[in-house]
C-alpha atoms as a PDB file:
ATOM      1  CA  UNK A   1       0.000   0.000   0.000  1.00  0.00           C
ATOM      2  CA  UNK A   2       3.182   2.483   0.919  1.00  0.00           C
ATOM      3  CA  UNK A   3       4.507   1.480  -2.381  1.00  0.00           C
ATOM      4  CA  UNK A   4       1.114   2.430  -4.174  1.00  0.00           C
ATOM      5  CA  UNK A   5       1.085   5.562  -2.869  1.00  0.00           C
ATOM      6  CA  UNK A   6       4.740   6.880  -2.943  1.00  0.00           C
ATOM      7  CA  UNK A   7       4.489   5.665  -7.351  1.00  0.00           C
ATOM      8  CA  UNK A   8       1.106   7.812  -7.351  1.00  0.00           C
ATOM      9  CA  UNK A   9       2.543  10.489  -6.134  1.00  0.00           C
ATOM     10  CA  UNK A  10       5.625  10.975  -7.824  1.00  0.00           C
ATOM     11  CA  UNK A  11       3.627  10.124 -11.027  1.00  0.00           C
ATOM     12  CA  UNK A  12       4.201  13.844 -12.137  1.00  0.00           C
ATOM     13  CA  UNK A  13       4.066  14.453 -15.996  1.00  0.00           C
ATOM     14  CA  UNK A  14       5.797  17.509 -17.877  1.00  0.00           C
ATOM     15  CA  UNK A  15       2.108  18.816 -18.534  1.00  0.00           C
ATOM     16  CA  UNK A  16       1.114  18.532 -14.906  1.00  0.00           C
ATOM     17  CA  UNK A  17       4.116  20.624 -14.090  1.00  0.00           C
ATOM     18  CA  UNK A  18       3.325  23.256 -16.965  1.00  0.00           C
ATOM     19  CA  UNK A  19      -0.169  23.420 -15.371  1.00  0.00           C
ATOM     20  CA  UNK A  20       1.042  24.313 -11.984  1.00  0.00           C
ATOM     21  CA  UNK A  21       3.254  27.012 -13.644  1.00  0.00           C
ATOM     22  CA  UNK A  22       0.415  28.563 -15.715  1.00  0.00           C
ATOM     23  CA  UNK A  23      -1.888  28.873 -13.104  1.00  0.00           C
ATOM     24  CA  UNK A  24       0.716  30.276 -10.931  1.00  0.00           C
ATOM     25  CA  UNK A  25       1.032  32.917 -12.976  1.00  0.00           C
ATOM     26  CA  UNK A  26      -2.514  33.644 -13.599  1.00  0.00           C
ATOM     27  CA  UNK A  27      -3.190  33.671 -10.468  1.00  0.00           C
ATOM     28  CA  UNK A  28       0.146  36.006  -9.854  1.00  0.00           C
ATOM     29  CA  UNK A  29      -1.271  38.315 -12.383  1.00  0.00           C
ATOM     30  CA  UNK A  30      -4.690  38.730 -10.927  1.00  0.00           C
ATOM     31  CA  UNK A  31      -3.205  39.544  -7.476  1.00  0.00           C
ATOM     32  CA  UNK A  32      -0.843  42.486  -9.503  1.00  0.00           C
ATOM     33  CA  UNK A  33      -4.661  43.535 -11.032  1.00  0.00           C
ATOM     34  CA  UNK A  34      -6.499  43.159  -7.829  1.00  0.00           C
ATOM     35  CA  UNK A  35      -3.479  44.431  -5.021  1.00  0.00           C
ATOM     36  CA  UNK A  36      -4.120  47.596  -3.325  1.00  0.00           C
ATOM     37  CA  UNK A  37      -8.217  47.816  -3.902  1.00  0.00           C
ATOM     38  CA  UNK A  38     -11.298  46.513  -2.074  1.00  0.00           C
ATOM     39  CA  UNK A  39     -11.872  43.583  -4.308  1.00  0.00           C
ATOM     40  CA  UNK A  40      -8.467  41.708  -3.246  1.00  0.00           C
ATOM     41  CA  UNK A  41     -10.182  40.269   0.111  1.00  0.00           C
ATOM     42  CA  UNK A  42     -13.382  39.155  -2.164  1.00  0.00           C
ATOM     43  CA  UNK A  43     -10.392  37.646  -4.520  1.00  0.00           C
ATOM     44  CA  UNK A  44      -8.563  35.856  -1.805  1.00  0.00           C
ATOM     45  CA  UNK A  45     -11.769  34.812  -0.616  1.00  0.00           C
ATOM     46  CA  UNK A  46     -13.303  33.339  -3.700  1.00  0.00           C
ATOM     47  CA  UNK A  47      -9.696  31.217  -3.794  1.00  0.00           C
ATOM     48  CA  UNK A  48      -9.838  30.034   0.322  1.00  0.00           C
ATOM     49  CA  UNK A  49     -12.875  28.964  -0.936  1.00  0.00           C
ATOM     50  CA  UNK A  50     -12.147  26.773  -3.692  1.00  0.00           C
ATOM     51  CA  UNK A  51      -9.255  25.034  -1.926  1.00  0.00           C
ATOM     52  CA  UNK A  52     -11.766  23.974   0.571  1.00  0.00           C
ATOM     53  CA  UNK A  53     -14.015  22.748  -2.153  1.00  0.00           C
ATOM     54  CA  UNK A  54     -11.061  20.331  -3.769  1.00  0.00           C
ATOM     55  CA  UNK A  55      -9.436  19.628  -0.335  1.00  0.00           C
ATOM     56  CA  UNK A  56     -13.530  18.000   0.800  1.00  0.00           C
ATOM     57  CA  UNK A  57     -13.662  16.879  -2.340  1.00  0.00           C
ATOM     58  CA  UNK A  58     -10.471  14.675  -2.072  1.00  0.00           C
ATOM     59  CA  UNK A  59     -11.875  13.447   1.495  1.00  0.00           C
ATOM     60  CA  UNK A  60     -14.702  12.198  -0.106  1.00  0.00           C
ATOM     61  CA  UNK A  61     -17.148  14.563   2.129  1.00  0.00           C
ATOM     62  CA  UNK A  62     -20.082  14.506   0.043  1.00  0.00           C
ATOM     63  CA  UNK A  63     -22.693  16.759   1.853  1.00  0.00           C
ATOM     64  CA  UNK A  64     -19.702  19.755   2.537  1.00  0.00           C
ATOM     65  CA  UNK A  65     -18.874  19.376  -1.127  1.00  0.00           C
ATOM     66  CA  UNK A  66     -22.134  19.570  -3.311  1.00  0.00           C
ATOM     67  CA  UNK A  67     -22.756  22.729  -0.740  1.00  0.00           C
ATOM     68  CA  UNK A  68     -19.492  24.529  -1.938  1.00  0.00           C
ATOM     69  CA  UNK A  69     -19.755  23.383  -5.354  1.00  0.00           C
ATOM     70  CA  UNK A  70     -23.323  24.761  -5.682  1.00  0.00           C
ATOM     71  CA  UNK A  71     -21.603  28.069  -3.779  1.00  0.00           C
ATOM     72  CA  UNK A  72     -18.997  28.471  -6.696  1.00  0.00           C
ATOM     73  CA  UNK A  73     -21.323  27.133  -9.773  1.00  0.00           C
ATOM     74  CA  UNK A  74     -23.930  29.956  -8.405  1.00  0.00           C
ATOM     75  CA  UNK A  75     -21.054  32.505  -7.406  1.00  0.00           C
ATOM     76  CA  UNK A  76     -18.934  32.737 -10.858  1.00  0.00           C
ATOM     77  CA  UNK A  77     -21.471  34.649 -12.163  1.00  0.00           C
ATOM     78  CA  UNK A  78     -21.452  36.860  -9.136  1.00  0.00           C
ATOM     79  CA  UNK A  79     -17.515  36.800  -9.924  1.00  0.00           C
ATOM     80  CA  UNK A  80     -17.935  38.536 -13.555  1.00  0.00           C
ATOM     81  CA  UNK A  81     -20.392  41.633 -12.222  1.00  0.00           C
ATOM     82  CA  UNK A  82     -17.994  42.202  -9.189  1.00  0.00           C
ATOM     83  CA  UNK A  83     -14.730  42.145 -11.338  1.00  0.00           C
ATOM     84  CA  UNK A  84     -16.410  43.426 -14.266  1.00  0.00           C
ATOM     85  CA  UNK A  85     -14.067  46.217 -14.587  1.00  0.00           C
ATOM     86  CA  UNK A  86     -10.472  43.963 -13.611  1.00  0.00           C
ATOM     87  CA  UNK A  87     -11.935  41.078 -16.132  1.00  0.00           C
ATOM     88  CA  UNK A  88     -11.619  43.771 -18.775  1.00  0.00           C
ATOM     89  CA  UNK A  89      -8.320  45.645 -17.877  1.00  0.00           C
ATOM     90  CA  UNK A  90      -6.794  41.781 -17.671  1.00  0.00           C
ATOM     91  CA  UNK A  91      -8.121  41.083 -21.038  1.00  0.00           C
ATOM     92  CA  UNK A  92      -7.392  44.456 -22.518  1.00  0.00           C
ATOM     93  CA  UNK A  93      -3.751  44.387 -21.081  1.00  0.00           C
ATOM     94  CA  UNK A  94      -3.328  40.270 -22.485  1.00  0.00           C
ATOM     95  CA  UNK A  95      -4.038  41.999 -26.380  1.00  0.00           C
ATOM     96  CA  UNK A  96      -1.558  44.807 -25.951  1.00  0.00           C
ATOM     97  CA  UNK A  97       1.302  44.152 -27.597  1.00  0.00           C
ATOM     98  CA  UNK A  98       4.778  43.769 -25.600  1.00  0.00           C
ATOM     99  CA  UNK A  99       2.814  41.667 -23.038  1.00  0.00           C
ATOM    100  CA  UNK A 100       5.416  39.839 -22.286  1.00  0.00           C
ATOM    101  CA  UNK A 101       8.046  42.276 -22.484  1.00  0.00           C
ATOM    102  CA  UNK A 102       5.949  44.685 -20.238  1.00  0.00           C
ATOM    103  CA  UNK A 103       5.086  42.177 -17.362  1.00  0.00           C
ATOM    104  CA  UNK A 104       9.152  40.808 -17.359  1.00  0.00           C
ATOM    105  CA  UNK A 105      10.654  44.637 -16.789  1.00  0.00           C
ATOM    106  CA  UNK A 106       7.971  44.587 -14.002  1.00  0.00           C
ATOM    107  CA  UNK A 107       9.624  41.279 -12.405  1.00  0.00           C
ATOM    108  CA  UNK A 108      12.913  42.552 -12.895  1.00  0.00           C
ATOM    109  CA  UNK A 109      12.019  45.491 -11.305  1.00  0.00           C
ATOM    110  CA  UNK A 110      10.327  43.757  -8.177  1.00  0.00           C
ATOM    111  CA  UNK A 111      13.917  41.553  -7.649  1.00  0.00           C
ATOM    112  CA  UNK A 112      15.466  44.477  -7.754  1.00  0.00           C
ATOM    113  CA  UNK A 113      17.670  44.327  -3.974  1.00  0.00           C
ATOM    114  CA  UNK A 114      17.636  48.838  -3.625  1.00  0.00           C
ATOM    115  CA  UNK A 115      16.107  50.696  -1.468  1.00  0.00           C
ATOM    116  CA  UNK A 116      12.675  51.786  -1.474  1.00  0.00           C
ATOM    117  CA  UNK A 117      12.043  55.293  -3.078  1.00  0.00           C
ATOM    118  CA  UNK A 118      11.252  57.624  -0.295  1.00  0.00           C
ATOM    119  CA  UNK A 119       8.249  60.378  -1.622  1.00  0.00           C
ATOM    120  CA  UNK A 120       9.436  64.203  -1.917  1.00  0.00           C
ATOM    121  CA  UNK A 121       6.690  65.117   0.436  1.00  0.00           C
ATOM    122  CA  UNK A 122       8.204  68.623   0.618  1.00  0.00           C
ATOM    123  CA  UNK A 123       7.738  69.434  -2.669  1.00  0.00           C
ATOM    124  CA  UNK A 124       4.463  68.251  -2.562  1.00  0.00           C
ATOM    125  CA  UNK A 125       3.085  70.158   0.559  1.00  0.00           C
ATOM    126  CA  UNK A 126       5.099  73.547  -1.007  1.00  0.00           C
ATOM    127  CA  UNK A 127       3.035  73.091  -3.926  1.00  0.00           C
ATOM    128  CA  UNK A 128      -0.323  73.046  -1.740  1.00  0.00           C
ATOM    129  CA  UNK A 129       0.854  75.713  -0.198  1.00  0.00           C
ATOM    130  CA  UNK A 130       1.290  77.934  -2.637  1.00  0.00           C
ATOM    131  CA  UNK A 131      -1.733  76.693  -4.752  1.00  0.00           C
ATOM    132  CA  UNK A 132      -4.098  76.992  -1.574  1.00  0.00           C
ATOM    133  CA  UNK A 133      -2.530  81.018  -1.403  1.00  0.00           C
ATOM    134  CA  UNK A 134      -3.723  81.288  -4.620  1.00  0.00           C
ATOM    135  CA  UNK A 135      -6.498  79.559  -4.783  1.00  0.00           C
ATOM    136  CA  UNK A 136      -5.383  77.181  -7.240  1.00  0.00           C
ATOM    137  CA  UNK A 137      -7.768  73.755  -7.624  1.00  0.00           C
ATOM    138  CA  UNK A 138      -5.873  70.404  -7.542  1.00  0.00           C
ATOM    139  CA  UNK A 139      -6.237  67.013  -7.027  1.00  0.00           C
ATOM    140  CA  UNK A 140      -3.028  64.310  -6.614  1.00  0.00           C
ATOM    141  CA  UNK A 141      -3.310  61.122  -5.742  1.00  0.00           C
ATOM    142  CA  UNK A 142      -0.162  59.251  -4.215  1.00  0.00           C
ATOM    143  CA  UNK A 143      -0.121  55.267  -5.259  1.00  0.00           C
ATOM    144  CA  UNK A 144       0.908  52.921  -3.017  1.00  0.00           C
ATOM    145  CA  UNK A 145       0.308  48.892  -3.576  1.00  0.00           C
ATOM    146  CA  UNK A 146      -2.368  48.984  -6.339  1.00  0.00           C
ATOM    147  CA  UNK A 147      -0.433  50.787  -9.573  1.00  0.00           C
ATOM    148  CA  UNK A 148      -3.535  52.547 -10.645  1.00  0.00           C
ATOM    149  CA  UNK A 149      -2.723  51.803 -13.979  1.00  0.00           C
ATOM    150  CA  UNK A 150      -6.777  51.717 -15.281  1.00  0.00           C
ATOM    151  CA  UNK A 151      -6.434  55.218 -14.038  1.00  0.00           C
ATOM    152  CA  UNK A 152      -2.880  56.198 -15.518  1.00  0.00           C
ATOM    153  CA  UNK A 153      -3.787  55.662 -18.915  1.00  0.00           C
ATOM    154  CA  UNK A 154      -6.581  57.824 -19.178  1.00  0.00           C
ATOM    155  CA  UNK A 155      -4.298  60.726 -18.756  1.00  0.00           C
ATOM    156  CA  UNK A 156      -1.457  61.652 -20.142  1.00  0.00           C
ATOM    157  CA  UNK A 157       1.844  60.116 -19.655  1.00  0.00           C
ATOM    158  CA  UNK A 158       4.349  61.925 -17.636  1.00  0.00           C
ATOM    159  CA  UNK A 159       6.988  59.844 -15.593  1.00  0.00           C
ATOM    160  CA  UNK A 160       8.445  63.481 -14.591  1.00  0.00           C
ATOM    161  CA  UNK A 161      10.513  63.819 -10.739  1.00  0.00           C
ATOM    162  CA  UNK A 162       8.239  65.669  -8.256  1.00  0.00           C
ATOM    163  CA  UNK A 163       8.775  69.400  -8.418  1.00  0.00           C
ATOM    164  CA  UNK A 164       6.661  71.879  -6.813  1.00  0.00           C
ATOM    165  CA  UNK A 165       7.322  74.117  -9.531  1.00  0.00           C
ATOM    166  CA  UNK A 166       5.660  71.487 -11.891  1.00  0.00           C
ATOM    167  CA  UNK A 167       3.111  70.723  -9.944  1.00  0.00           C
ATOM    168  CA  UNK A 168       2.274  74.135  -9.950  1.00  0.00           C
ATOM    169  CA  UNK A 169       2.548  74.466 -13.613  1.00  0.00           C
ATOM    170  CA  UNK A 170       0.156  71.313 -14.409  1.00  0.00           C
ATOM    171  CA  UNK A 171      -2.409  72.589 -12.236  1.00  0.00           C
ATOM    172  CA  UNK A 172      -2.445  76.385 -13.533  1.00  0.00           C
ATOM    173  CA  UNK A 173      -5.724  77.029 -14.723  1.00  0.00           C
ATOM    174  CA  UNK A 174      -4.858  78.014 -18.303  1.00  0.00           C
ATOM    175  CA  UNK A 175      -2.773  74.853 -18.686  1.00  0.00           C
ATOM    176  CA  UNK A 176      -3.915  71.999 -20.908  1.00  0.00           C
ATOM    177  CA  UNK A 177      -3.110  69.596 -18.300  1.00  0.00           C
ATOM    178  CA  UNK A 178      -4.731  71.289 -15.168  1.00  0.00           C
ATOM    179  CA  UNK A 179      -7.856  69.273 -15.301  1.00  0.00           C
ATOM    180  CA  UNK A 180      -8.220  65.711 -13.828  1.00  0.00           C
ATOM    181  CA  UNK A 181      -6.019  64.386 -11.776  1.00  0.00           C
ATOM    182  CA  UNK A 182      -1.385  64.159 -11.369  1.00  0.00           C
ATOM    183  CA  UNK A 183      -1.189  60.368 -10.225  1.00  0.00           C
ATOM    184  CA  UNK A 184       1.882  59.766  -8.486  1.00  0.00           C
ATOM    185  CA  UNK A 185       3.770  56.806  -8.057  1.00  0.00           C
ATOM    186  CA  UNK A 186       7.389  55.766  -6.560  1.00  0.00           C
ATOM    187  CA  UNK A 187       8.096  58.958  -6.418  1.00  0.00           C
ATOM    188  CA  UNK A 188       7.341  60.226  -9.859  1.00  0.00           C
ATOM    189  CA  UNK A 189       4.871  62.063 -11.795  1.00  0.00           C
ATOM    190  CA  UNK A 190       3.545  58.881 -13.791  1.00  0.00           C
ATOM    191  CA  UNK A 191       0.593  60.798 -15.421  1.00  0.00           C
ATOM    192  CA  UNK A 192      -1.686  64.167 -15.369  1.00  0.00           C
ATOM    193  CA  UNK A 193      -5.021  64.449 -16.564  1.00  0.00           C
ATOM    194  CA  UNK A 194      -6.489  61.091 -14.995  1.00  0.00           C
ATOM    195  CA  UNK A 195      -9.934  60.978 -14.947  1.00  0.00           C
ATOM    196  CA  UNK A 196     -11.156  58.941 -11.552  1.00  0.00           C
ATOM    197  CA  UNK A 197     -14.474  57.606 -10.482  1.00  0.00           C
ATOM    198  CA  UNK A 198     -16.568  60.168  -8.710  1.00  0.00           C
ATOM    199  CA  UNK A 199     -18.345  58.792  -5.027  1.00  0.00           C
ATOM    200  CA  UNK A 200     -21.953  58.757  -4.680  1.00  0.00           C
ATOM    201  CA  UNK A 201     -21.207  58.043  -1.132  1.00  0.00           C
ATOM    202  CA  UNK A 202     -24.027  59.986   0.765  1.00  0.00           C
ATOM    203  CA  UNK A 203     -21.289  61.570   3.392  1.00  0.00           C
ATOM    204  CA  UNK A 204     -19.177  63.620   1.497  1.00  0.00           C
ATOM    205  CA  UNK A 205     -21.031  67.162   1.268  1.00  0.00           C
ATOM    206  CA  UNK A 206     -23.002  68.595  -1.176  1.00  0.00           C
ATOM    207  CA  UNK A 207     -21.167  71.718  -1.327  1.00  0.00           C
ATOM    208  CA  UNK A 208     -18.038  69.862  -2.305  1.00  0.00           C
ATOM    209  CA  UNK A 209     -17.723  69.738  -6.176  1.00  0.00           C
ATOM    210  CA  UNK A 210     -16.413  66.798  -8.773  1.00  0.00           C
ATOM    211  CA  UNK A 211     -13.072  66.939  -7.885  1.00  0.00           C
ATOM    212  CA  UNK A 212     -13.598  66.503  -3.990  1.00  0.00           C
ATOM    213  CA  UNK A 213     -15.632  63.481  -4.883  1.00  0.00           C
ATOM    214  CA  UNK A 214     -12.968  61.992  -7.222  1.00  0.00           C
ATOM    215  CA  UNK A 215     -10.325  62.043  -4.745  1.00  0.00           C
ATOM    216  CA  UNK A 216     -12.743  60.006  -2.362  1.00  0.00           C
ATOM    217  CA  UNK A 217     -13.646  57.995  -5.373  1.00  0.00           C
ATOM    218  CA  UNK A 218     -10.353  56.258  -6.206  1.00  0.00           C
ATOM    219  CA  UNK A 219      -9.806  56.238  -2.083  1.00  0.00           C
ATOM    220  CA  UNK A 220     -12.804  53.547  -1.783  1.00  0.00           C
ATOM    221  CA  UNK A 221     -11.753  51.523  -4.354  1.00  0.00           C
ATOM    222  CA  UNK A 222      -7.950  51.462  -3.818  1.00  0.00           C
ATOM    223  CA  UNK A 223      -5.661  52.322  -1.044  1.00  0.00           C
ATOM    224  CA  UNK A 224      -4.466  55.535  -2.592  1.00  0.00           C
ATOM    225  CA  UNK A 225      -4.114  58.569  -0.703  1.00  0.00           C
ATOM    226  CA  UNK A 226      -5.553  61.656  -2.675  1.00  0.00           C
ATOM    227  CA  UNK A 227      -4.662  65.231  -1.370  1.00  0.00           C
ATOM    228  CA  UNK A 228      -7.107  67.866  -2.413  1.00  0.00           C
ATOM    229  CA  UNK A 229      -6.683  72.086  -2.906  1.00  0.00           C
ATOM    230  CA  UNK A 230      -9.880  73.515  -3.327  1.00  0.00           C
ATOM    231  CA  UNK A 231      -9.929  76.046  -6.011  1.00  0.00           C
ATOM    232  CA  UNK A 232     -12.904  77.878  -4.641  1.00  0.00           C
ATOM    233  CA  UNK A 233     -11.674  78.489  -0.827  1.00  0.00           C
ATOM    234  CA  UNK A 234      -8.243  77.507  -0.942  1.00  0.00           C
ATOM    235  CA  UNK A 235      -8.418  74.608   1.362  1.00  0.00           C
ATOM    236  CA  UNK A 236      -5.993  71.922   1.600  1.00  0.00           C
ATOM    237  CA  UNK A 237      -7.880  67.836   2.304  1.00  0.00           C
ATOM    238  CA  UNK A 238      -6.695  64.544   2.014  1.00  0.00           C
ATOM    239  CA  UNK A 239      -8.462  61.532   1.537  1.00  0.00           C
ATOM    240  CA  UNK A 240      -7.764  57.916   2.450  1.00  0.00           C
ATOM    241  CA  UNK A 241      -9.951  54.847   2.553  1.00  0.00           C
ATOM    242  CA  UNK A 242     -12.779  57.089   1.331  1.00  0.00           C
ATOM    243  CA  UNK A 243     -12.002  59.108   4.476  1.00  0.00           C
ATOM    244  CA  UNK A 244     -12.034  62.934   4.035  1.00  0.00           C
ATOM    245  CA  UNK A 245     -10.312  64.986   6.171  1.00  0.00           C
ATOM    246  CA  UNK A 246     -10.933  68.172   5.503  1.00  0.00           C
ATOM    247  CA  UNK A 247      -9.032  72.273   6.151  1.00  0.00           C
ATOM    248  CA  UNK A 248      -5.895  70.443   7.315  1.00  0.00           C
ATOM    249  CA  UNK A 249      -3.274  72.748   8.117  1.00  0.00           C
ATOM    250  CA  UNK A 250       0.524  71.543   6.095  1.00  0.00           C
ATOM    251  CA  UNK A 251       2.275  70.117   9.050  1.00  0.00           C
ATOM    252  CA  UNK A 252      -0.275  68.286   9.503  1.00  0.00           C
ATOM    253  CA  UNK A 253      -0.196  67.126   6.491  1.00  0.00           C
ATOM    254  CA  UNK A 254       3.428  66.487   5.922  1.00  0.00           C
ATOM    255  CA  UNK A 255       3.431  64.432   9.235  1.00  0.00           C
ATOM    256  CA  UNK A 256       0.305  62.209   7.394  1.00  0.00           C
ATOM    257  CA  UNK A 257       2.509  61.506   4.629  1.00  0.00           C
ATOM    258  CA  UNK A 258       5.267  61.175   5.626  1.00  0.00           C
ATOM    259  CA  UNK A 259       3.812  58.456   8.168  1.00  0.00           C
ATOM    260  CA  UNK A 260       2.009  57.018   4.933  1.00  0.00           C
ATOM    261  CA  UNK A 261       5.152  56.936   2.575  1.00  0.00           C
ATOM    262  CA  UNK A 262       8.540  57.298   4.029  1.00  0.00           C
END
């Protein structure tokens, strides 16, 4: 019986192993898609779930089995309306061409051994400043785990180093790049003029306009932190986890971030 089992289990095929690897990846793929938003727990769930399912399965525990399989036969459908919006960026980013080449300079860049980039949050709070003296309306939202690249390519493609100066300059109200949103990850401008999904959440104000609701938009569904200069009063907010905090004064702020980032 020992013997039995030890040949069945080393009874591995070259397609078994290619199996393994493929899913693997997929699986390593949808966590890149899914990291830093809401729908990651629902993700990891969905996958706790099915392990369970094959692990009763191979017990041979047939009531606890025909429950879950029922559970994920009824729930993939839930699966495509929840992930509507990931199903499509995976499938839109598996037809664009250099795939491949895209996702290994990612790798690469994930083994790479340096240090972590810090975020210029001076330059960042000086811009505020000055914008909230003159009244100038912006909205920048600071990446952290999820890439926000859904978000990154509705804009325009910067990848500039953080300068007050050019924050300053994107934002000015005559520019063609002051509307939308700068997105800003590892420490660089990656684009301006992102358009971001506005909140209907019932407690931010009424008096607070589009861009206000924006930067708590992209809050609730990733883990972005948005910082907000209101162009009408000149008040600086930030936002994070669909959390507005609102007429912060800049130390304050610069201690936030720099608690968030560095």
């Amino acid at each position: 019986m020992p013997t039995l089992f030890i040949t069945a289990f080393i009874d591995i095929k070259l397609a078994d192993v290619i199996d393994v690897l493929l899913v693997a990846y997929l699986l390593y793929v949808l966590h890149s898609l899914l990291k830093g938003t809401a729908a990651i727990n629902i993700f990891l769930g969905i996958v706790a779930v099915f392990l369970i399912w094959r692990l009763v399965s191979a017990l041979r525990m047939e009531m606890f089995s025909a429950i879950l399989g029922a559970f994920i036969s009824v729930g993939f459908i839930a699966l495509i309306v929840v992930f509507q919006p990931e199903i499509r960026q995976f499938l839109l980013m598996l037809g664009t061409p250099r795939f491949m080449n895209k996702e290994r300079s990612r790798w690469f860049a994930k083994l790479n051994l340096s240090k972590p980039t810090h975020l210029d949050v001076d330059s960042i709070v000086t811009a505020c400043r000055k914008m909230s003296v003159s009244k100038t309306g912006a909205l920048i939202i600071l990446a952290k785990d999820n890439e926000l690249r859904q978000y990154v390519e509705t804009g325009q493609v910067l990848e500039a180093q953080i300068s007050d100066e050019l924050l300053m300059s994107i934002f000015f109200k005559n520019s063609p790049l002051h509307d939308g949103a700068v997105i800003i990850i590892n420490n660089k401008i990656k684009s301006a003029r992102s358009i971001l999904p506005v909140s209907s959440s019932k407690n931010v104000s009424v008096g607070l306009g589009l861009r206000h609701r924006a930067a708590v938009g992209v809050s609730e569904r990733t883990d972005a932190i948005a910082v907000v200069v209101s162009e009408e009063t000149g008040e600086v907010s930030y936002v994070k986890k669909g959390v507005l905090i609102q007429n912060v004064n800049l130390s304050h702020l610069k201690n936030f971030l720099e608690k968030e980032f560095n």
